[in-house]
C-alpha atoms as a PDB file:
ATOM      1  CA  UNK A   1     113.129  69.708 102.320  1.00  0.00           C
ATOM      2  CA  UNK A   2     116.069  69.403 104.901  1.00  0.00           C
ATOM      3  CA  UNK A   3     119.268  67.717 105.118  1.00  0.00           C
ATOM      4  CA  UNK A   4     119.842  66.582 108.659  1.00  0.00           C
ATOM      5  CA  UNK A   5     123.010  66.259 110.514  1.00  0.00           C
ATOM      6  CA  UNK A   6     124.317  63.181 112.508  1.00  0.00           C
ATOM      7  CA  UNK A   7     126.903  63.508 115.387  1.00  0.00           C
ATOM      8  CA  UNK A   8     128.406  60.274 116.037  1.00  0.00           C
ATOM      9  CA  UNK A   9     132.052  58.850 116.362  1.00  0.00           C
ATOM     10  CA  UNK A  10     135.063  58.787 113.992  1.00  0.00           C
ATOM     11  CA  UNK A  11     134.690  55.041 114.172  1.00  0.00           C
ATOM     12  CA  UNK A  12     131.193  54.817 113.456  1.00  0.00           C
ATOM     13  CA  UNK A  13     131.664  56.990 110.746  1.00  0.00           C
ATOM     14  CA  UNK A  14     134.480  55.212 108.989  1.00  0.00           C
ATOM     15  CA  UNK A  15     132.705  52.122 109.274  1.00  0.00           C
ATOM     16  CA  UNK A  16     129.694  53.678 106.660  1.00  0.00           C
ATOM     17  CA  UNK A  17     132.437  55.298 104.468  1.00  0.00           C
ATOM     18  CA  UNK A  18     134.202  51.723 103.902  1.00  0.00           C
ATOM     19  CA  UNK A  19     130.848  50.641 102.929  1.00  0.00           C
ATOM     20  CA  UNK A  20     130.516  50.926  99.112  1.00  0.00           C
ATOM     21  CA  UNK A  21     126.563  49.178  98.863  1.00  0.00           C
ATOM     22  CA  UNK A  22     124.162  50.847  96.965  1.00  0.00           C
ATOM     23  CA  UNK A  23     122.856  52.669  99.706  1.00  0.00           C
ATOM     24  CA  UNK A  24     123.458  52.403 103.168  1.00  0.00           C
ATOM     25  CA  UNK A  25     120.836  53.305 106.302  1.00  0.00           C
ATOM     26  CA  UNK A  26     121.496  54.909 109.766  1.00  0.00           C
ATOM     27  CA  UNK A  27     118.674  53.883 112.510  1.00  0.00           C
ATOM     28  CA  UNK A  28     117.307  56.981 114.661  1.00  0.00           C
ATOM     29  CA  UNK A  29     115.086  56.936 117.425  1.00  0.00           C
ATOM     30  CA  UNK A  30     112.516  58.286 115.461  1.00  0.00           C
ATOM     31  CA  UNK A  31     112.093  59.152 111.298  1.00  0.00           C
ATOM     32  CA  UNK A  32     112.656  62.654 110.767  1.00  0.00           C
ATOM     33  CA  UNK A  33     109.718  64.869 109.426  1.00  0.00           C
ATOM     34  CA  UNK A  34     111.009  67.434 107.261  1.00  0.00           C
ATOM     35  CA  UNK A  35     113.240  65.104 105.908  1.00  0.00           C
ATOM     36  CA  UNK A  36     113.188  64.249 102.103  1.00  0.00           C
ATOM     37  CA  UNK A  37     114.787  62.208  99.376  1.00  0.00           C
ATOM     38  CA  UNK A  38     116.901  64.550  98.114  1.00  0.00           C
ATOM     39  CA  UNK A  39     118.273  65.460 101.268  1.00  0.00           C
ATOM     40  CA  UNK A  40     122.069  64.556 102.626  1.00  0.00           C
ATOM     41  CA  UNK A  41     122.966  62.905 105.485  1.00  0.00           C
ATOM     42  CA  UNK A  42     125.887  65.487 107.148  1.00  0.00           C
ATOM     43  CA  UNK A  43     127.902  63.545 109.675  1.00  0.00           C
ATOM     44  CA  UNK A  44     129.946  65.675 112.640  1.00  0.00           C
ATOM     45  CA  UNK A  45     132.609  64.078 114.952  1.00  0.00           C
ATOM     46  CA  UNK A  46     135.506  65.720 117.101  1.00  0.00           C
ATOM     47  CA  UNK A  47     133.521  69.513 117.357  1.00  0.00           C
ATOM     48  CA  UNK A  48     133.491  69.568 113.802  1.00  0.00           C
ATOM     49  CA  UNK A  49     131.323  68.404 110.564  1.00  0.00           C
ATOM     50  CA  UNK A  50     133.647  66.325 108.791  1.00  0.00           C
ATOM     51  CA  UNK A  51     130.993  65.804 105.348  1.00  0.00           C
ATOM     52  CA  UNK A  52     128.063  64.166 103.674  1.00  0.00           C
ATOM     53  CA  UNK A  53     126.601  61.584 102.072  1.00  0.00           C
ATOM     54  CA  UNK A  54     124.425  62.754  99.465  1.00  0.00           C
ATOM     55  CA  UNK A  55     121.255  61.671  97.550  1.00  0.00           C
ATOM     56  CA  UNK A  56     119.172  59.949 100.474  1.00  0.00           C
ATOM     57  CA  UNK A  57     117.058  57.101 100.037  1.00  0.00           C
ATOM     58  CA  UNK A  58     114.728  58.243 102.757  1.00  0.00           C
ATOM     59  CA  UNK A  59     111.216  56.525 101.348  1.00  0.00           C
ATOM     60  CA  UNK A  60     112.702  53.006 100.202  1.00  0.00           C
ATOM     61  CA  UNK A  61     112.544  50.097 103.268  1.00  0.00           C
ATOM     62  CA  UNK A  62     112.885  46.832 103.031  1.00  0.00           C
ATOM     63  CA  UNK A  63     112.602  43.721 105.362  1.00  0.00           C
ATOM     64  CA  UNK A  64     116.281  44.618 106.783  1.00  0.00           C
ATOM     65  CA  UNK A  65     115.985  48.488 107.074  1.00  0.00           C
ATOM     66  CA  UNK A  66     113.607  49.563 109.906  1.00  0.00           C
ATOM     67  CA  UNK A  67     111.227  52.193 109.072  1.00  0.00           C
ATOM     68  CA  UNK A  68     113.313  55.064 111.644  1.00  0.00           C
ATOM     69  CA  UNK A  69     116.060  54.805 109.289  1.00  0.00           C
ATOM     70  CA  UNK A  70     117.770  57.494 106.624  1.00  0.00           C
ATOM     71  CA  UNK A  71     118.484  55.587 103.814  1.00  0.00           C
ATOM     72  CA  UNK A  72     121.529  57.283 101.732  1.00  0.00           C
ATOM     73  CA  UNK A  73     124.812  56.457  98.754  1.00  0.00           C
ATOM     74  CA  UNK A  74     127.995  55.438  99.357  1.00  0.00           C
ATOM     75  CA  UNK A  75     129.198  58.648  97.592  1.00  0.00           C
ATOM     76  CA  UNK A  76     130.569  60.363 100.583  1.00  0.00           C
ATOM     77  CA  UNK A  77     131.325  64.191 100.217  1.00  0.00           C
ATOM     78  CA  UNK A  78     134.524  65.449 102.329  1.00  0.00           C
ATOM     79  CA  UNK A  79     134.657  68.972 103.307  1.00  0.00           C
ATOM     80  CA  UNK A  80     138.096  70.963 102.802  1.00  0.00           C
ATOM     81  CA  UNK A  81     137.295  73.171 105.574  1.00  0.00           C
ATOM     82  CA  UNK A  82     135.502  71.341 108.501  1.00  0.00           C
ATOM     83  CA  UNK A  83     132.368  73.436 110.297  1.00  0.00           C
ATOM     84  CA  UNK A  84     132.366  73.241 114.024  1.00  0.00           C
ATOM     85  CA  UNK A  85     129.552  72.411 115.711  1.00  0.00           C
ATOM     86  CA  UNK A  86     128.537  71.352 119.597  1.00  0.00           C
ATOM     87  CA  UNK A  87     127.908  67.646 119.554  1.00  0.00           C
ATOM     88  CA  UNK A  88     124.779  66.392 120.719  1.00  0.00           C
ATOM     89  CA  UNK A  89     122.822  63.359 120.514  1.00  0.00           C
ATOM     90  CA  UNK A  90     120.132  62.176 118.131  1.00  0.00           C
ATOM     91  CA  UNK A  91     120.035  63.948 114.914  1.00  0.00           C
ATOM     92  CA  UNK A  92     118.920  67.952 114.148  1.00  0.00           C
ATOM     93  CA  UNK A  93     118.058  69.478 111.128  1.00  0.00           C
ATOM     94  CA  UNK A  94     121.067  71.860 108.888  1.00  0.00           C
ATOM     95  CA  UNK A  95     119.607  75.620 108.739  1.00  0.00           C
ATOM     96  CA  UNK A  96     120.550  77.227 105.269  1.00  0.00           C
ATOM     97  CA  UNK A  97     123.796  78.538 106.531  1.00  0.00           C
ATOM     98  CA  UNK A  98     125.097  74.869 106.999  1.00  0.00           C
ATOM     99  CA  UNK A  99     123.671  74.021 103.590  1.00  0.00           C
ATOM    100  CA  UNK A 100     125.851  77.103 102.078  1.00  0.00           C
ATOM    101  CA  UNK A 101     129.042  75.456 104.044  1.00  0.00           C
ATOM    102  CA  UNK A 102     128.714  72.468 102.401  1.00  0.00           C
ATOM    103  CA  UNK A 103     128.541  73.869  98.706  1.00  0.00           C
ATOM    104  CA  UNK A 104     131.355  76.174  99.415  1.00  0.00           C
ATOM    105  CA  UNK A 105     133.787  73.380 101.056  1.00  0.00           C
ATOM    106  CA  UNK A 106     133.063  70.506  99.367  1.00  0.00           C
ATOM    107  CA  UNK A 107     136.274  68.764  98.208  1.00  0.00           C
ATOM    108  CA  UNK A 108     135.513  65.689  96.544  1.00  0.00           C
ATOM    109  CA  UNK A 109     132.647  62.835  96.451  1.00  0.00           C
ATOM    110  CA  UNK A 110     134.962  59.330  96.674  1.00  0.00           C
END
């Protein structure tokens, strides 16, 4: 459906990279709709969208992830050339052109 895109800090950020479970969660204040299991998870700090963590997990919860959270891999996708974007708060859905960026500057999946 749509990949959505999470501005948040560097910090935050390199905390879920470091993370190598089988799939890792981000709470939001509220589960987004068009959001789907094949979906990524882009991540933007600093003005700019740094990459992605693809494959979502969206429709698997357990007792320890609450139901407003996007469930995703470890395998984190850097981009070669970073996107700028306004930061904002929450989470917003990536229009095709974003989608495009991704494929074009993807660099590696670690």
């Amino acid at each position: 459906m749509t990949s959505i895109i999470i501005y948040t800090k560097k910090e935050k950020l390199k905390h879920k990279k470091n993370l190598r479970n089988a799939c890792s969660f981000w709470t939001l204040r509220y589960f987004p709709k068009k959001f789907d299991e094949e979906d990524n998870v882009i991540f933007a700090y600093d003005g700019f969208i740094q990459g992605y963590f693809g494959n979502s997990f969206s429709n698997f919860y357990s007792r320890e992830v609450p139901k407003n959270a996007v469930r995703f891999s470890p395998r984190w996708y850097e981009l070669e050339k970073k996107i700028p974007i306004k930061s904002f708060q929450g989470f917003k859905y990536a229009d095709e052109s974003i989608e495009k960026m991704l494929d074009d500057f993807k660099i590696k999946g670690d």
